[in-house]
C-alpha atoms as a PDB file:
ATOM      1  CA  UNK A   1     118.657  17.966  50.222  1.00  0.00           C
ATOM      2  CA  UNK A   2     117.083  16.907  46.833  1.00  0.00           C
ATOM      3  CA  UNK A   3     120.220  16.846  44.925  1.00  0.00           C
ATOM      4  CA  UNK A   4     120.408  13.693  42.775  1.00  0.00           C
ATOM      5  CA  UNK A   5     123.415  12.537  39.925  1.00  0.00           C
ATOM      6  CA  UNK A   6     122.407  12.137  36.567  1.00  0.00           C
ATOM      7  CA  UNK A   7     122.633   8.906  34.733  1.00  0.00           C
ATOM      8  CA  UNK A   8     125.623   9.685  32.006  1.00  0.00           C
ATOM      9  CA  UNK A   9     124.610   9.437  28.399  1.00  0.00           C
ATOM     10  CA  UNK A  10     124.380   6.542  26.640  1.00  0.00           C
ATOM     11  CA  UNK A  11     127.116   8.055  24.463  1.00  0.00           C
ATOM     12  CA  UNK A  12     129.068   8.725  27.932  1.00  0.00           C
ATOM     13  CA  UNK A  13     129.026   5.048  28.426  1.00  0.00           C
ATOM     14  CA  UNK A  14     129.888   3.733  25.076  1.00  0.00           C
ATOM     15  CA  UNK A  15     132.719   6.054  25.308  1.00  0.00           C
ATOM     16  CA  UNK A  16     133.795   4.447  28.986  1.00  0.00           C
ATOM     17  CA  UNK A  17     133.169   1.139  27.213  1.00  0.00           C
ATOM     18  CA  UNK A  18     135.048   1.626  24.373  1.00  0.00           C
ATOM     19  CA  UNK A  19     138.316   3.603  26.585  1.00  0.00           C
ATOM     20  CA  UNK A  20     138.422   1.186  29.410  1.00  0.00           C
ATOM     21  CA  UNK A  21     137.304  -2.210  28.113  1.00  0.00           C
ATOM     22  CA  UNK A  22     140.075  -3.885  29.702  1.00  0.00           C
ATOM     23  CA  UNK A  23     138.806  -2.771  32.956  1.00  0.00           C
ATOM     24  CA  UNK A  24     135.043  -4.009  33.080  1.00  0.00           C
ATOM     25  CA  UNK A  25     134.762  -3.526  36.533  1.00  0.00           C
ATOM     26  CA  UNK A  26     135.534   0.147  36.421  1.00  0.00           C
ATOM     27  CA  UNK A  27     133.353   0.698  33.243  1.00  0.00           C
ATOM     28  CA  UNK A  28     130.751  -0.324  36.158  1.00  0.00           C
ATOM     29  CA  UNK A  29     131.765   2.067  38.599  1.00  0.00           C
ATOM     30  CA  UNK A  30     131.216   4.544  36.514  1.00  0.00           C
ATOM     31  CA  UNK A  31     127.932   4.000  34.885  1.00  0.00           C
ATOM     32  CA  UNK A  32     126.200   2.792  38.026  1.00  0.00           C
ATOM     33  CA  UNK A  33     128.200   5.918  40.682  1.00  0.00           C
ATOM     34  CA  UNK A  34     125.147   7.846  40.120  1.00  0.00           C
ATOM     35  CA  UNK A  35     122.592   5.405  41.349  1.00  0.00           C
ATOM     36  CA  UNK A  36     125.297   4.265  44.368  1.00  0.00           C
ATOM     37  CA  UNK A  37     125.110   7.938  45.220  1.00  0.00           C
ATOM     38  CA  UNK A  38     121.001   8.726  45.032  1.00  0.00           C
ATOM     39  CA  UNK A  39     120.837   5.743  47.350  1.00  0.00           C
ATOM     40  CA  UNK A  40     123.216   7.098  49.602  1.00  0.00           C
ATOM     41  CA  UNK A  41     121.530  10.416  49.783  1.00  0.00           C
ATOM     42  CA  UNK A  42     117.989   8.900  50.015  1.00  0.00           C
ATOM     43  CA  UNK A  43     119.177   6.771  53.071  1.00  0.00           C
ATOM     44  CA  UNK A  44     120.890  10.163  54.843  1.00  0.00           C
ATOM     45  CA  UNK A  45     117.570  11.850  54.160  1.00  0.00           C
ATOM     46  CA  UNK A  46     115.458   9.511  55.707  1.00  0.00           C
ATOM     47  CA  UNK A  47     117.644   8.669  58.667  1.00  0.00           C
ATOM     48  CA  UNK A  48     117.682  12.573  59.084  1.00  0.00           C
ATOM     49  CA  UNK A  49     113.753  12.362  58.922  1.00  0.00           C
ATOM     50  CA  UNK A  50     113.783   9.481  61.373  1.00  0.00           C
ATOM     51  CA  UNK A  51     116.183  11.487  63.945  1.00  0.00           C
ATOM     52  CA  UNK A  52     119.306   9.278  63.579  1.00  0.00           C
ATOM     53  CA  UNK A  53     121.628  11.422  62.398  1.00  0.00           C
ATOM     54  CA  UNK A  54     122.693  15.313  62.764  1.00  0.00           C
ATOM     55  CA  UNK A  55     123.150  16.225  59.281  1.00  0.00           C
ATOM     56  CA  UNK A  56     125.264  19.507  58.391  1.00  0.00           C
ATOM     57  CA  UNK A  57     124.856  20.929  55.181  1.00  0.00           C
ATOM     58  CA  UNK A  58     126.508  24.064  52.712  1.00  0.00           C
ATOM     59  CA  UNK A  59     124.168  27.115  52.940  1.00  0.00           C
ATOM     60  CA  UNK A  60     125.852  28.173  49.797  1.00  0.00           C
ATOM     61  CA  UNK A  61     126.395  26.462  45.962  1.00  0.00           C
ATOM     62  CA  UNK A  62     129.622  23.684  46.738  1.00  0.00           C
ATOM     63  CA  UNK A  63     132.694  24.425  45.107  1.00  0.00           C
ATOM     64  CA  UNK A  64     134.144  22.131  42.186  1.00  0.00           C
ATOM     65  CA  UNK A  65     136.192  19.290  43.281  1.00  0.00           C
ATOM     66  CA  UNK A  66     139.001  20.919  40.840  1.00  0.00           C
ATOM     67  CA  UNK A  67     138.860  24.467  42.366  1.00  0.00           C
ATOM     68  CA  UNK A  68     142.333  26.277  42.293  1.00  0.00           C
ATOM     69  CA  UNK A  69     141.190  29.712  43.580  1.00  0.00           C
ATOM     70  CA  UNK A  70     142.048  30.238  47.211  1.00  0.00           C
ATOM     71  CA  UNK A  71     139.923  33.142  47.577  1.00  0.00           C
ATOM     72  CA  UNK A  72     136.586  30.805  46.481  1.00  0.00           C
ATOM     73  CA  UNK A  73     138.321  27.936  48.593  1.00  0.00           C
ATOM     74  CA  UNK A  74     138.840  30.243  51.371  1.00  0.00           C
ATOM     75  CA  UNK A  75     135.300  31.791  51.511  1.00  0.00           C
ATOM     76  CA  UNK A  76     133.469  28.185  51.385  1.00  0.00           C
ATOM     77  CA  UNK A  77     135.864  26.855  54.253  1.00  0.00           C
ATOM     78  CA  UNK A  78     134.859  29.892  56.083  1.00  0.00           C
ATOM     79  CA  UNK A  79     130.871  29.118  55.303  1.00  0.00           C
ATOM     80  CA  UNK A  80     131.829  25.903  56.955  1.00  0.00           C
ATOM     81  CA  UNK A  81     133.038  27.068  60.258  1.00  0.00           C
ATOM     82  CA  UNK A  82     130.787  29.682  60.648  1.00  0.00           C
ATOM     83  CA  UNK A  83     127.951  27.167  60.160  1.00  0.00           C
ATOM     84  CA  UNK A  84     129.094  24.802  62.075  1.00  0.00           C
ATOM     85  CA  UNK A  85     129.892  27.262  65.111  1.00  0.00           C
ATOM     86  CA  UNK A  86     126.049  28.032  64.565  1.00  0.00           C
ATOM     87  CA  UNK A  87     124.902  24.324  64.298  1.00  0.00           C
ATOM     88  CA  UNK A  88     127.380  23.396  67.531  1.00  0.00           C
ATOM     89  CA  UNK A  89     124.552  24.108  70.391  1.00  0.00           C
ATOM     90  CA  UNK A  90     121.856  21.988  68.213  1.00  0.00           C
ATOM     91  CA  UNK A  91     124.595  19.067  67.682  1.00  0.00           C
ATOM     92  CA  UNK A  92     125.241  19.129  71.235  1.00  0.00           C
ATOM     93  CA  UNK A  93     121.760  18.649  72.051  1.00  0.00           C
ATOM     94  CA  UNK A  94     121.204  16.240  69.961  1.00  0.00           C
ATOM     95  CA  UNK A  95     124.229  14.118  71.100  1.00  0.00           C
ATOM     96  CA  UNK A  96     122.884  14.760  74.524  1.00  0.00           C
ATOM     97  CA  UNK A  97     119.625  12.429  73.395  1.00  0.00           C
END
């Protein structure tokens, strides 16, 4: 909870501009995915305040979408599904409502 993107630079942008100005629509993918993604976290924030969804989060820092090591793969996966196995009882109840 609280996490929020960063808007890229304005040099980040005049570089998508300049790489991909065949492809305008992508260029605005990419500048706006930040915003897209705070409003998608403020919604699942307040629909967790409001009760309307069961939200399950990491206990521990996420790993990088390019991780290779299995060991730091292995050890989040496992944070997972011990979590979850701890969350399971509330989730039920909650599904139960």
């Amino acid at each position: 909870p609280g996490y929020r993107k960063k808007m890229p630079s304005k040099a980040a942008v005049k570089v998508y501009r300049r790489a991909y100005r065949n492809y305008p629509n992508l260029v605005r993918s990419v500048v706006l995915r930040n915003a897209v993604y705070n409003r998608t976290l403020d919604l699942i924030e307040r629909l967790e305040d409001e009760g309307k969804i069961f939200v399950i989060r990491p206990l521990i820092p996420t790993v990088s979408r390019l991780e290779k090591d299995y060991d730091v793969l292995l050890h989040f996966y496992e944070h997972g599904y011990r979590l979850m196995k701890k969350e399971y009882d509330a989730l039920q109840k909650y599904m139960e409502q």
